[in-house]
Protein backbone atom coordinates (compact mmCIF):
# COMPACT_ATOMS: atom_id res chain seq x y z
CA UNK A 1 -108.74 163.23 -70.21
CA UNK A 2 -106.31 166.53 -70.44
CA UNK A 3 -103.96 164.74 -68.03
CA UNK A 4 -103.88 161.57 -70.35
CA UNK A 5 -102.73 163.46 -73.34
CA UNK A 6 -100.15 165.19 -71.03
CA UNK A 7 -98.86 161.58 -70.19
CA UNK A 8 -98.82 160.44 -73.60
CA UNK A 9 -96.77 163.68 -74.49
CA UNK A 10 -94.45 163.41 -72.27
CA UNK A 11 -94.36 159.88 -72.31
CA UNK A 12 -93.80 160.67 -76.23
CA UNK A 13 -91.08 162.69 -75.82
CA UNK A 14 -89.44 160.71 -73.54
CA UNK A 15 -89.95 157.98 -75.83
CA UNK A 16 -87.94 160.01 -78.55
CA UNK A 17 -84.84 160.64 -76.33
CA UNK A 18 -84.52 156.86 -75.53
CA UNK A 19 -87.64 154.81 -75.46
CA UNK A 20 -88.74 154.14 -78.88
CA UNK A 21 -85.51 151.98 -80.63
CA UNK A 22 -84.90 150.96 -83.72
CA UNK A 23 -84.65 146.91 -83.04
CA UNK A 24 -87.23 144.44 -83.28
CA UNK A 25 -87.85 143.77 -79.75
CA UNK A 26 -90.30 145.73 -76.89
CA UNK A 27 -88.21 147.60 -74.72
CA UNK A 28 -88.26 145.61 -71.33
CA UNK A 29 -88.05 148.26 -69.02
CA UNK A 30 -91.23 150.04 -69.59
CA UNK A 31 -93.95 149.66 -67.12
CA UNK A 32 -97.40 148.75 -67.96
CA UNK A 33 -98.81 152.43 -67.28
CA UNK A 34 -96.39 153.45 -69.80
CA UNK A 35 -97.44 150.95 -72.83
CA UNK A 36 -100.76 151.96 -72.47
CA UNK A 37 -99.96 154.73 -72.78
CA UNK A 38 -97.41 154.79 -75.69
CA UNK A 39 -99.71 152.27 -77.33
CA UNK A 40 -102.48 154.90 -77.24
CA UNK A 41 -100.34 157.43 -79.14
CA UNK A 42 -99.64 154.37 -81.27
CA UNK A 43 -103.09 154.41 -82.03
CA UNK A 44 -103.56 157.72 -82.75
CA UNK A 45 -100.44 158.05 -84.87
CA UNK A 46 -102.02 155.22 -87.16
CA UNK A 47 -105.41 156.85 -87.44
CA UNK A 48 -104.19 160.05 -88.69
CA UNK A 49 -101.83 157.54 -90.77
CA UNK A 50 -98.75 157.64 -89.97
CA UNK A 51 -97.96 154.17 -89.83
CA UNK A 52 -94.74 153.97 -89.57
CA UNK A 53 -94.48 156.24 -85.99
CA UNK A 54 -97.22 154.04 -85.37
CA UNK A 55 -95.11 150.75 -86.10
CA UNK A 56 -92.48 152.09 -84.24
CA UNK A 57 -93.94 152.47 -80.96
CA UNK A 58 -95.55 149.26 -81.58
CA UNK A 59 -92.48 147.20 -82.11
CA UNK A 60 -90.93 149.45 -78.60
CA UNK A 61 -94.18 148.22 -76.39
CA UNK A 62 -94.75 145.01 -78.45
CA UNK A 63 -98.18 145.60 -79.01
CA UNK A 64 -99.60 142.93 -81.10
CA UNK A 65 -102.75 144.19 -82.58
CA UNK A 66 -101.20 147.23 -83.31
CA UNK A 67 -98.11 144.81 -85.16
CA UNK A 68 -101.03 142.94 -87.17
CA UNK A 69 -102.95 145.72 -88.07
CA UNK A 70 -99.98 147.29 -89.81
CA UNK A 71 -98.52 143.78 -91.00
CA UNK A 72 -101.69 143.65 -92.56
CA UNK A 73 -101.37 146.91 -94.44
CA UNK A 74 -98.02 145.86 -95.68
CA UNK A 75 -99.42 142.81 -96.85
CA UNK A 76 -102.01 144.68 -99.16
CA UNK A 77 -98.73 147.00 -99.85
CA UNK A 78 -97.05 144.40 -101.39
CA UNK A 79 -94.21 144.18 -99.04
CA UNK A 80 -94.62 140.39 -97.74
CA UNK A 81 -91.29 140.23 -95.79
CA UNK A 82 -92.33 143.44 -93.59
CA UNK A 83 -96.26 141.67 -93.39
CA UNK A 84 -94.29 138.39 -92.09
CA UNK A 85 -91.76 140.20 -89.84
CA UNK A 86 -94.68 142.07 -87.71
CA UNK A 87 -96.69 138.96 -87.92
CA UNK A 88 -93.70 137.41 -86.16
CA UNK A 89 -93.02 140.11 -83.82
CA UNK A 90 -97.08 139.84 -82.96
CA UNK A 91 -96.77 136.15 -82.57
CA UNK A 92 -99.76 135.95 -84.87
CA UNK A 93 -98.86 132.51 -86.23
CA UNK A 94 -101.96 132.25 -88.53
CA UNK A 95 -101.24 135.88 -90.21
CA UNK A 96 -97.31 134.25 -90.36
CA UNK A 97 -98.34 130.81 -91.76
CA UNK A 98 -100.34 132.33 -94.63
CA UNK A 99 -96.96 134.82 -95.29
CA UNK A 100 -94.91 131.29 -95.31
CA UNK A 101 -97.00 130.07 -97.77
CA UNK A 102 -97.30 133.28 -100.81
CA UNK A 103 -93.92 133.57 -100.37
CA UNK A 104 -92.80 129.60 -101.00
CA UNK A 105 -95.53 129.79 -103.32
CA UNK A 106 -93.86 132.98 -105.51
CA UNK A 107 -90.63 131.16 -104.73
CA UNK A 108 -91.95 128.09 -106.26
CA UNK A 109 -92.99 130.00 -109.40
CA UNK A 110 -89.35 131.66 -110.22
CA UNK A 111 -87.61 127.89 -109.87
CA UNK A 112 -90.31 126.32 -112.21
CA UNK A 113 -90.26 129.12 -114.71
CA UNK A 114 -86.23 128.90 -114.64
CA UNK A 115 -86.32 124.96 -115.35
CA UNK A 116 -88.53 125.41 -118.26
């Protein structure tokens, strides 16, 4: 188990010099050792609650459990248009559906309030 937390280290670090990016895609180029990998600090980083570390290496592997889990805690934050983009990004199209809706819904609220 030591040498796994060596990996993820140094798979971590590596990750900070040019892995982990700040777009909304998964970084093609990383093998499947190294997403497990990355995607176990990703877990750990969300446990001890950092979440957004967490997201970040997330969005780099394209883990999508990992992208709902924390869509879901910006859901309960309030913050629908982060929920829907990582529901997106997870290609959880039930979790993005339901976003779709609240938000045409609140949308639909504002225009009949303004026309009355």
């Amino acid at each position: 188990m030591t040498s796994d937390v060596k990996k993820i280290n140094s798979i971590s670090n590596a990750a900070a010099g040019g892995f982990i990016k700040s777009s909304d895609s998964p970084v093609g180029s990383l093998s499947s050792a190294q997403k497990v990998l990355l995607n176990r600090k990703g877990n750990v980083l969300f446990n001890q609650g950092d979440i957004h570390n967490a997201q970040r290496l997330f969005i780099t592997t394209g883990y999508s459990d990992g992208l709902t889990r924390i869509g879901d805690i910006r859901q309960k934050e309030g913050d629908f248009l982060s929920a829907l983009k990582l529901y997106i990004l997870a290609h959880n199209k039930g979790k993005a559906e339901y976003m779709y809706k609240k938000i045409a819904a609140t949308v639909s609220f504002y225009l009949k309030d303004e026309n009355h």
